[in-house]
Protein backbone atom coordinates (compact mmCIF):
# COMPACT_ATOMS: atom_id res chain seq x y z
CA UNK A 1 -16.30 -32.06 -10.10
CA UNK A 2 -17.46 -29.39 -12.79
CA UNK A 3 -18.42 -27.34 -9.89
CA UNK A 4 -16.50 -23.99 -10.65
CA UNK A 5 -14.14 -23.35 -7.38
CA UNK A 6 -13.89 -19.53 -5.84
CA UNK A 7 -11.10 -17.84 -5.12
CA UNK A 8 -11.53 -17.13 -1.09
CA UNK A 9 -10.38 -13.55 -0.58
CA UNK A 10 -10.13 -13.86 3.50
CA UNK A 11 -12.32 -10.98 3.92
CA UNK A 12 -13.91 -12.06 7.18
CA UNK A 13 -10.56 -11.43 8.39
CA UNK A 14 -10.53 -7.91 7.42
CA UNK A 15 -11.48 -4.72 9.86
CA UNK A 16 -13.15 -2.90 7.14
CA UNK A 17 -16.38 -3.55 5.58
CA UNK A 18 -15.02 -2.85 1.96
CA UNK A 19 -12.24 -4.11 -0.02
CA UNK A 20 -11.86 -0.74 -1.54
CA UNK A 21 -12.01 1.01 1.85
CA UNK A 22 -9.05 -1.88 2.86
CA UNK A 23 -7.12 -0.79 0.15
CA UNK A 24 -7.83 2.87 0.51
CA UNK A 25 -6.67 3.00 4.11
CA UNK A 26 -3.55 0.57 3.43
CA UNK A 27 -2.62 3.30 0.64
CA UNK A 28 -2.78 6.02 2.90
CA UNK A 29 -0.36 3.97 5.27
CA UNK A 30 2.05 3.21 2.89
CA UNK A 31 2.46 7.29 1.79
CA UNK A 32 2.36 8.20 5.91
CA UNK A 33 5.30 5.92 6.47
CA UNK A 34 7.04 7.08 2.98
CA UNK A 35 6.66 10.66 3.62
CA UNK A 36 8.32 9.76 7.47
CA UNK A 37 11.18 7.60 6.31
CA UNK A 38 11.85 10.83 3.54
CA UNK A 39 11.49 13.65 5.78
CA UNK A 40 12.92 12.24 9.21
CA UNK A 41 15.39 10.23 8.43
């Protein structure tokens, strides 16, 4: 029990090969649908 447990971060679930690339593109989404909502609506 003094094994050290890891924090499982689910990234075999993940499109991208890259966590950085993940949160990149999820950035990008977030200011496309900000910039929408603020313009269009």
């Amino acid at each position: 029990m003094t094994e050290e447990q890891k924090f499982e971060r689910g990234t075999s679930l993940s499109i991208f090969g890259s966590d950085r690339r993940e949160d990149f593109m999820a950035l990008i989404f977030a200011l496309a649908i900000a910039f929408g909502v603020y313009f269009f609506i």
